[in-house]
Structures are given as structure tokens and as C-alpha cells.
PDB file of N, CA and C in Angstrom:
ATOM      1  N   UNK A   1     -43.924  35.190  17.621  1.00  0.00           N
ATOM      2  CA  UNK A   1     -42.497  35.183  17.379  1.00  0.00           C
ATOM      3  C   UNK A   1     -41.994  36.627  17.378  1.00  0.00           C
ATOM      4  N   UNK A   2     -40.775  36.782  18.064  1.00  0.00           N
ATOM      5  CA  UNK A   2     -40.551  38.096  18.292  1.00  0.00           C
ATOM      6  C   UNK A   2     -39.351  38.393  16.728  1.00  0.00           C
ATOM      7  N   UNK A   3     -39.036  39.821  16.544  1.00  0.00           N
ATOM      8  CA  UNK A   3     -38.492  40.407  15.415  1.00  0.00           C
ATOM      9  C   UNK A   3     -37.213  39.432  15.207  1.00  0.00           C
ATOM     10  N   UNK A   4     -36.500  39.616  16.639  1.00  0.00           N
ATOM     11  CA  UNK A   4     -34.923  38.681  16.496  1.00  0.00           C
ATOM     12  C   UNK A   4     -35.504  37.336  16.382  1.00  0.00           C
ATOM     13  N   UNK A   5     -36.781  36.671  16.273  1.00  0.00           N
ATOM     14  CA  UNK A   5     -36.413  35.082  16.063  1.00  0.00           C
ATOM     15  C   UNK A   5     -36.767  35.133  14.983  1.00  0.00           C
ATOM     16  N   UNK A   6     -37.491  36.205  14.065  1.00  0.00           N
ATOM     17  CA  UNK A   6     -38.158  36.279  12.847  1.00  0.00           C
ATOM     18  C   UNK A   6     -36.786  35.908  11.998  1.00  0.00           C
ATOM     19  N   UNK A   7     -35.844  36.809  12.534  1.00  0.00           N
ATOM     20  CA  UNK A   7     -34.679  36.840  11.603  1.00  0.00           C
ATOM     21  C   UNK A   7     -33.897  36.090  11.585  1.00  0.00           C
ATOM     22  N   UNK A   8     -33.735  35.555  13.098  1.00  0.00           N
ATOM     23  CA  UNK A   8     -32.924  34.754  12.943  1.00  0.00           C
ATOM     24  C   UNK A   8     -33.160  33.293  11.694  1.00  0.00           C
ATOM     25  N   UNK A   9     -34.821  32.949  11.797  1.00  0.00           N
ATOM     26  CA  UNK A   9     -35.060  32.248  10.980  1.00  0.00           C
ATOM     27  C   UNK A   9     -34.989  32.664   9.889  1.00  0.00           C
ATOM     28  N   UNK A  10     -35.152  33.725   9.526  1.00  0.00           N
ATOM     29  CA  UNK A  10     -34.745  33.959   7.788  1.00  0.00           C
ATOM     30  C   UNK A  10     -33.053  33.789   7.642  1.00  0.00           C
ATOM     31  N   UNK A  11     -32.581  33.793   8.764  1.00  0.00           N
ATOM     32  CA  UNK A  11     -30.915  33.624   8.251  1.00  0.00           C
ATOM     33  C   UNK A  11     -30.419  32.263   8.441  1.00  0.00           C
ATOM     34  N   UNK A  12     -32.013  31.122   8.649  1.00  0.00           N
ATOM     35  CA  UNK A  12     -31.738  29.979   8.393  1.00  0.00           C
ATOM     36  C   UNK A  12     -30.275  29.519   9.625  1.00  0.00           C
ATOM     37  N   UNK A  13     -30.150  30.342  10.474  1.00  0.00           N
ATOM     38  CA  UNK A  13     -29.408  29.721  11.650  1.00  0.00           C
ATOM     39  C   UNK A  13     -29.648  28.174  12.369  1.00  0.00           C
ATOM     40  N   UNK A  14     -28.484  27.494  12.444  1.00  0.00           N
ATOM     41  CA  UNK A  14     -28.597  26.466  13.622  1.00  0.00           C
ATOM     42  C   UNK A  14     -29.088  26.382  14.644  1.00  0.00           C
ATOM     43  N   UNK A  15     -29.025  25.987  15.503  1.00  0.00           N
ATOM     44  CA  UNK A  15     -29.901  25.941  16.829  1.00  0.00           C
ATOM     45  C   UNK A  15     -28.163  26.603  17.617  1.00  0.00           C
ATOM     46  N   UNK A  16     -27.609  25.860  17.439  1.00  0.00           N
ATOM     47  CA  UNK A  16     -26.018  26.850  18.315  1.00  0.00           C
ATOM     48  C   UNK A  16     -25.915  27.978  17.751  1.00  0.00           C
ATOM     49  N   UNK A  17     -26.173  28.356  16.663  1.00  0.00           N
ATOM     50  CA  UNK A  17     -25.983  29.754  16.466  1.00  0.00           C
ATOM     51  C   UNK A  17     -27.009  30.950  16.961  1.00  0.00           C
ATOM     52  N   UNK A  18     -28.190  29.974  16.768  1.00  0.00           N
ATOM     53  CA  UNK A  18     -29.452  30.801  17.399  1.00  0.00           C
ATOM     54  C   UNK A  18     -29.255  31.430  18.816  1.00  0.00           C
ATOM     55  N   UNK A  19     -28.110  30.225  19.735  1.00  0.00           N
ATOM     56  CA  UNK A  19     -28.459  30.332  21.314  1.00  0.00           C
ATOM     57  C   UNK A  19     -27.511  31.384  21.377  1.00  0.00           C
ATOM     58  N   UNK A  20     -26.512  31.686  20.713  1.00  0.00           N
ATOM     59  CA  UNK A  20     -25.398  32.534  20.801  1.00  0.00           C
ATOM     60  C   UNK A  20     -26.303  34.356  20.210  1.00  0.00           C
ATOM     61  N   UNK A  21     -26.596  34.062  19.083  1.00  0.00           N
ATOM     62  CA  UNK A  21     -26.775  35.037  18.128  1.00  0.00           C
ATOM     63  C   UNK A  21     -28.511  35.745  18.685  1.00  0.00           C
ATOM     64  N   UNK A  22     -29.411  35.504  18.782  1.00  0.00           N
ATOM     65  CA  UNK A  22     -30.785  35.874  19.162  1.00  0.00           C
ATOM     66  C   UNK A  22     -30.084  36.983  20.544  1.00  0.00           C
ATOM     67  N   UNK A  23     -29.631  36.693  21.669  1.00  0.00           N
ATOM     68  CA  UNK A  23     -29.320  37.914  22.993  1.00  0.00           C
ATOM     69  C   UNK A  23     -28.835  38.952  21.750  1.00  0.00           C
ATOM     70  N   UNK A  24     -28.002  38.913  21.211  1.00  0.00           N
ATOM     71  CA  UNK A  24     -27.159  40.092  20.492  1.00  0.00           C
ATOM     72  C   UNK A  24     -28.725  40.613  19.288  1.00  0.00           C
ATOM     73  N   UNK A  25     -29.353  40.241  18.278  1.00  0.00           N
ATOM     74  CA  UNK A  25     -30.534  40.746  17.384  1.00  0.00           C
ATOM     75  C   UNK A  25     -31.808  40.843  19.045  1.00  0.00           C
ATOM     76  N   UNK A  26     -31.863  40.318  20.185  1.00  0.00           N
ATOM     77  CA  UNK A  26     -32.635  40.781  21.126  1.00  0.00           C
ATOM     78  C   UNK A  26     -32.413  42.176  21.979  1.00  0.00           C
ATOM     79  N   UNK A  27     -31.193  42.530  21.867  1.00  0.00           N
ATOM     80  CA  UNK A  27     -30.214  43.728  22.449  1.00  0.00           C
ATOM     81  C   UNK A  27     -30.524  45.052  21.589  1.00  0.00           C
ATOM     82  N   UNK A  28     -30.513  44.412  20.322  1.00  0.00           N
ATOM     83  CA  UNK A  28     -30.108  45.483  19.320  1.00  0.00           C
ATOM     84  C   UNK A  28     -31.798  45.965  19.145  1.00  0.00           C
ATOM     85  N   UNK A  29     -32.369  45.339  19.059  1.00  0.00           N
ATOM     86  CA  UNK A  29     -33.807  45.656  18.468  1.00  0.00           C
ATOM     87  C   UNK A  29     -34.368  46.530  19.344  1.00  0.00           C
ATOM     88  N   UNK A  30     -34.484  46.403  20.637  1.00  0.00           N
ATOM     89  CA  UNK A  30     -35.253  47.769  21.075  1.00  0.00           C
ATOM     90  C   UNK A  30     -33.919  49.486  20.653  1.00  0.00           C
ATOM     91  N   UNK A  31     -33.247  49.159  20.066  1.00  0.00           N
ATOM     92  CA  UNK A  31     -32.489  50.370  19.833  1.00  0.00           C
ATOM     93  C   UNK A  31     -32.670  50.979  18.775  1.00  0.00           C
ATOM     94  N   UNK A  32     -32.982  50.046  17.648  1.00  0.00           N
ATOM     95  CA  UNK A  32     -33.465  49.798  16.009  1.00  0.00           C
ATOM     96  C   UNK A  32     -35.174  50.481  16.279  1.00  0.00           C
ATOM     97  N   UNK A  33     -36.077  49.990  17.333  1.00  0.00           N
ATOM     98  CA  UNK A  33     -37.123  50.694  17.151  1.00  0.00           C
ATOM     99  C   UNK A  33     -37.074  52.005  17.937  1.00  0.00           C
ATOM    100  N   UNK A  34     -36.314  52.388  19.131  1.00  0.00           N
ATOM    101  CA  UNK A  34     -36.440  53.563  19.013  1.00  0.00           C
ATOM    102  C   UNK A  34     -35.931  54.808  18.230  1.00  0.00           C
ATOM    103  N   UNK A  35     -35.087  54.410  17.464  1.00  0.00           N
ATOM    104  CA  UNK A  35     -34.873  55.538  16.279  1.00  0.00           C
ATOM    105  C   UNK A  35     -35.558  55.481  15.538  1.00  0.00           C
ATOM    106  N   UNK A  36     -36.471  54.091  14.940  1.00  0.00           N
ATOM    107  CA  UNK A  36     -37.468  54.273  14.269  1.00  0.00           C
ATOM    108  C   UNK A  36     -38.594  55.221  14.554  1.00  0.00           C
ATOM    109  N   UNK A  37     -38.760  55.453  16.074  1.00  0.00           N
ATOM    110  CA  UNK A  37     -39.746  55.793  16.529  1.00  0.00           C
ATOM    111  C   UNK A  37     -39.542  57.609  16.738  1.00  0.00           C
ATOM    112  N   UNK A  38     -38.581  57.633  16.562  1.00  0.00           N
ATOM    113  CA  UNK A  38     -37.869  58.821  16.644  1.00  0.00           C
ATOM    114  C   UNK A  38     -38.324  59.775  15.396  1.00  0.00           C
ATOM    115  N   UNK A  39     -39.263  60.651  15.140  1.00  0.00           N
ATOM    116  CA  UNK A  39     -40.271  61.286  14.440  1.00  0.00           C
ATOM    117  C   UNK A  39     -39.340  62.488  14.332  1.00  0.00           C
ATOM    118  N   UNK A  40     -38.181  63.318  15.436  1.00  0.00           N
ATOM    119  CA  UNK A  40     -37.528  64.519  15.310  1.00  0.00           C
ATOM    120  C   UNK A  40     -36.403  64.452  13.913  1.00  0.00           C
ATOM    121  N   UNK A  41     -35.915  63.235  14.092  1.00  0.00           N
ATOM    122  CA  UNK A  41     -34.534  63.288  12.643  1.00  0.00           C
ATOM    123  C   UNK A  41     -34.997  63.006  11.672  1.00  0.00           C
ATOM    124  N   UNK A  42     -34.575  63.272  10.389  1.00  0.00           N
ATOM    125  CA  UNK A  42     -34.653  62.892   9.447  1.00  0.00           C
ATOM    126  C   UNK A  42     -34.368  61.956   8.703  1.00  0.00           C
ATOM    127  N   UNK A  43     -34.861  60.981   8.028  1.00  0.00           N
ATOM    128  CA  UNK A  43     -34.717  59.606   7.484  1.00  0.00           C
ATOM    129  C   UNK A  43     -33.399  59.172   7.465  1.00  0.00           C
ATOM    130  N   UNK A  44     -32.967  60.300   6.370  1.00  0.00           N
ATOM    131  CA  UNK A  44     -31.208  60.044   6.764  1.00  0.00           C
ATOM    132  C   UNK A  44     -30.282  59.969   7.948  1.00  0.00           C
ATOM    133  N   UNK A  45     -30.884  60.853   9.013  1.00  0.00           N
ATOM    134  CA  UNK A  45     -30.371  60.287   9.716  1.00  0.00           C
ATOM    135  C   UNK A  45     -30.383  59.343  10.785  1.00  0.00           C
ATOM    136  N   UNK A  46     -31.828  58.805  10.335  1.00  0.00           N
ATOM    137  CA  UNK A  46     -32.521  57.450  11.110  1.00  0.00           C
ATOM    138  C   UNK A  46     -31.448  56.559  10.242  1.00  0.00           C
ATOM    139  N   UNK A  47     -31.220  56.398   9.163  1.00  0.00           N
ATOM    140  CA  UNK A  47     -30.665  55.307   8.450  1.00  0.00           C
ATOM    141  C   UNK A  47     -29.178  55.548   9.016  1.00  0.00           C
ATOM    142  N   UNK A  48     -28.222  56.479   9.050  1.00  0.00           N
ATOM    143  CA  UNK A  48     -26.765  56.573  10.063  1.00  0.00           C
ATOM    144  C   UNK A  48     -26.999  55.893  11.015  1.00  0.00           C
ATOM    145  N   UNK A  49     -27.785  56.256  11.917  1.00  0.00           N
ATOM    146  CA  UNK A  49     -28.107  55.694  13.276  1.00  0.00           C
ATOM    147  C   UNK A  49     -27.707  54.247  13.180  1.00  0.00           C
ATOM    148  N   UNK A  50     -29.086  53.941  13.106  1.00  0.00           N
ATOM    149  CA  UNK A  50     -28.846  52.386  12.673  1.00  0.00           C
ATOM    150  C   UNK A  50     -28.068  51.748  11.567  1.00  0.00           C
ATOM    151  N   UNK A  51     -27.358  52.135  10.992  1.00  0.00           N
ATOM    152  CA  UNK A  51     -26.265  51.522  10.129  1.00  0.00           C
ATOM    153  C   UNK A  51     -25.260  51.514  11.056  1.00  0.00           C
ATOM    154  N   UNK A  52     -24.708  52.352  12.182  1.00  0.00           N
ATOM    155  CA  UNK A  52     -24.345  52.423  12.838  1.00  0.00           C
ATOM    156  C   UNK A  52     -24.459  51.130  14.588  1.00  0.00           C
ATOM    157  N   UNK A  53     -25.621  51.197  14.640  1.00  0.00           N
ATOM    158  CA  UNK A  53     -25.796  50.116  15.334  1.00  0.00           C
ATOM    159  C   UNK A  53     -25.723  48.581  14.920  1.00  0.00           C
ATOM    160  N   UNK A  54     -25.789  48.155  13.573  1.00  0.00           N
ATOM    161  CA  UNK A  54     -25.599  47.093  12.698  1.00  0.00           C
ATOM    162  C   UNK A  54     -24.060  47.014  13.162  1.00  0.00           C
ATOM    163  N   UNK A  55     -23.450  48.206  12.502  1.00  0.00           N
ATOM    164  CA  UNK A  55     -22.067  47.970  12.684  1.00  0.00           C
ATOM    165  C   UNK A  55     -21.115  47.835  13.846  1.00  0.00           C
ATOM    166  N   UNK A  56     -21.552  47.904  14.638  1.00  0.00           N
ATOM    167  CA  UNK A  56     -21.299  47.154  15.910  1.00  0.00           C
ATOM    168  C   UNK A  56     -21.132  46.198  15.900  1.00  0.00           C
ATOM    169  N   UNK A  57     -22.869  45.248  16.291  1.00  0.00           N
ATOM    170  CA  UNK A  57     -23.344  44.123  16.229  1.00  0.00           C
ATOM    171  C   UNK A  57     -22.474  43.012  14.841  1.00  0.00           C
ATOM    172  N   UNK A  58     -22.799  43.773  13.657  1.00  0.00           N
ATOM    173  CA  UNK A  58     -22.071  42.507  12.424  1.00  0.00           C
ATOM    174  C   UNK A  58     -21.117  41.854  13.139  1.00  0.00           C
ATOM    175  N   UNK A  59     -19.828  42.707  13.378  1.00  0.00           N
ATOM    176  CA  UNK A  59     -18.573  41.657  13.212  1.00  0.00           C
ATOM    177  C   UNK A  59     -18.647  40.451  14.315  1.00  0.00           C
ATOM    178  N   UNK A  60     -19.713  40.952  15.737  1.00  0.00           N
ATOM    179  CA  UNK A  60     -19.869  40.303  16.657  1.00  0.00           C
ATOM    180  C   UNK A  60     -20.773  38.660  16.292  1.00  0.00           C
ATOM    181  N   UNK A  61     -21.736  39.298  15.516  1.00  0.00           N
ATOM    182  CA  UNK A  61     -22.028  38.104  14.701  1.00  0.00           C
ATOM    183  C   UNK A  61     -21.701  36.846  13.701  1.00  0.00           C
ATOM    184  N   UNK A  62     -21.040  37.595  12.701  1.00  0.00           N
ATOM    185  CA  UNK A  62     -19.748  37.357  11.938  1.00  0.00           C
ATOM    186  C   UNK A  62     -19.267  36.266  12.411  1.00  0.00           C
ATOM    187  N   UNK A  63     -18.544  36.548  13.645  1.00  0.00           N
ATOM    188  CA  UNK A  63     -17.302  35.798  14.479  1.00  0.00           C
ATOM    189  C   UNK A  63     -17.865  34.780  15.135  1.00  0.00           C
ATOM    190  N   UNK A  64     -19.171  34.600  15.786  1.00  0.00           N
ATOM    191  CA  UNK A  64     -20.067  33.731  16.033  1.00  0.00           C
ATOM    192  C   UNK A  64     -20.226  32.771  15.153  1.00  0.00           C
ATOM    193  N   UNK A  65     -20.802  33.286  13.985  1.00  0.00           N
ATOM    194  CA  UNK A  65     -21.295  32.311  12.815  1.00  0.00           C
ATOM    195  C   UNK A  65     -20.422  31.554  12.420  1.00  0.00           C
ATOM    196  N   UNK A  66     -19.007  32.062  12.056  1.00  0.00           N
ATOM    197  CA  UNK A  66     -17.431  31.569  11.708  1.00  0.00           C
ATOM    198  C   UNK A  66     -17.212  30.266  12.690  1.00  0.00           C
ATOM    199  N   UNK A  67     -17.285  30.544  13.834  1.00  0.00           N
ATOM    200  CA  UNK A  67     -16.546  29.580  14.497  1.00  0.00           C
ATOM    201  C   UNK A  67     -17.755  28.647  14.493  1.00  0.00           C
ATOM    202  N   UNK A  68     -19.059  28.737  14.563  1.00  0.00           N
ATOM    203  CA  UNK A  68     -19.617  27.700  14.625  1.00  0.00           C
ATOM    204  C   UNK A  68     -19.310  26.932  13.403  1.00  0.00           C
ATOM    205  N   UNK A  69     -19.452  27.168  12.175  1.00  0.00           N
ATOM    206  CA  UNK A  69     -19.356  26.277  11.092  1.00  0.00           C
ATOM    207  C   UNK A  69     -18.169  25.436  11.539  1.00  0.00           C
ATOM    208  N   UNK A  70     -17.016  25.971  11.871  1.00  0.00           N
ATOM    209  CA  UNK A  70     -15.998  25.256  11.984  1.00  0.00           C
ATOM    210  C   UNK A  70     -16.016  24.139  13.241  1.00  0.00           C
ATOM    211  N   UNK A  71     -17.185  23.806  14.282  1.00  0.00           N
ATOM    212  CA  UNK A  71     -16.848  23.088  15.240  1.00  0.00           C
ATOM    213  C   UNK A  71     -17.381  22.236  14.806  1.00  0.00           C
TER     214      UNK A  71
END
């Protein structure tokens, strides 16, 4: 099981939310490990980075999750 289906199952997603939501946590994750992997910055600013890339992604998710409950 790869990282984005790990999570997606911990966020207890639907199967419609999964098909929507997994491309977007599949997108994001090789970006999440290369700053991880990124040994030159400093923690802090490994953690900007990717708080930064979250914040993208959330609201896109967000808005996904929203409308599914409602259909």
C-alpha cells in the first residue's frame, strides 16, 4: 500500500472520495519526500516547505470531501 492510500485509509474516506482525493495525496507525496530528503535546509525550513504544500492541496480537498457528503 502506497503512503496516499495509507492515508487515505486513516481518513476513513469513501470509495468516491478516495477516487477523487488519492491523484491529489499521489501528486503531493513525491514533493513531501523530496524536501524530506533534502539534508541542505534546516528542519524549519523543511516544515515551511511542506506546510506550504499542504496548503495548497487542503482547500482542494476540503471542497471534495464537502460536496461528496452532500450527494
Amino acid at each position: 500500500m502506497s503512503k496516499a492510500e495509507a492515508i487515505a485509509q486513516q481518513l476513513n474516506l469513501t470509495p468516491e472520495q478516495k477516487i477523487k482525493i488519492l491523484p491529489i495525496l499521489r501528486d503531493e507525496m513525491p514533493k513531501v519526500n523530496e524536501i524530506n530528503n533534502d539534508n541542505s535546509i534546516t528542519n524549519m525550513l523543511n516544515m515551511q516547505r511542506i506546510r506550504a504544500i499542504h496548503q495548497q492541496t487542503y482547500p482542494i480537498m476540503i471542497t471534495i470531501s464537502s460536496s461528496l457528503q452532500y450527494e
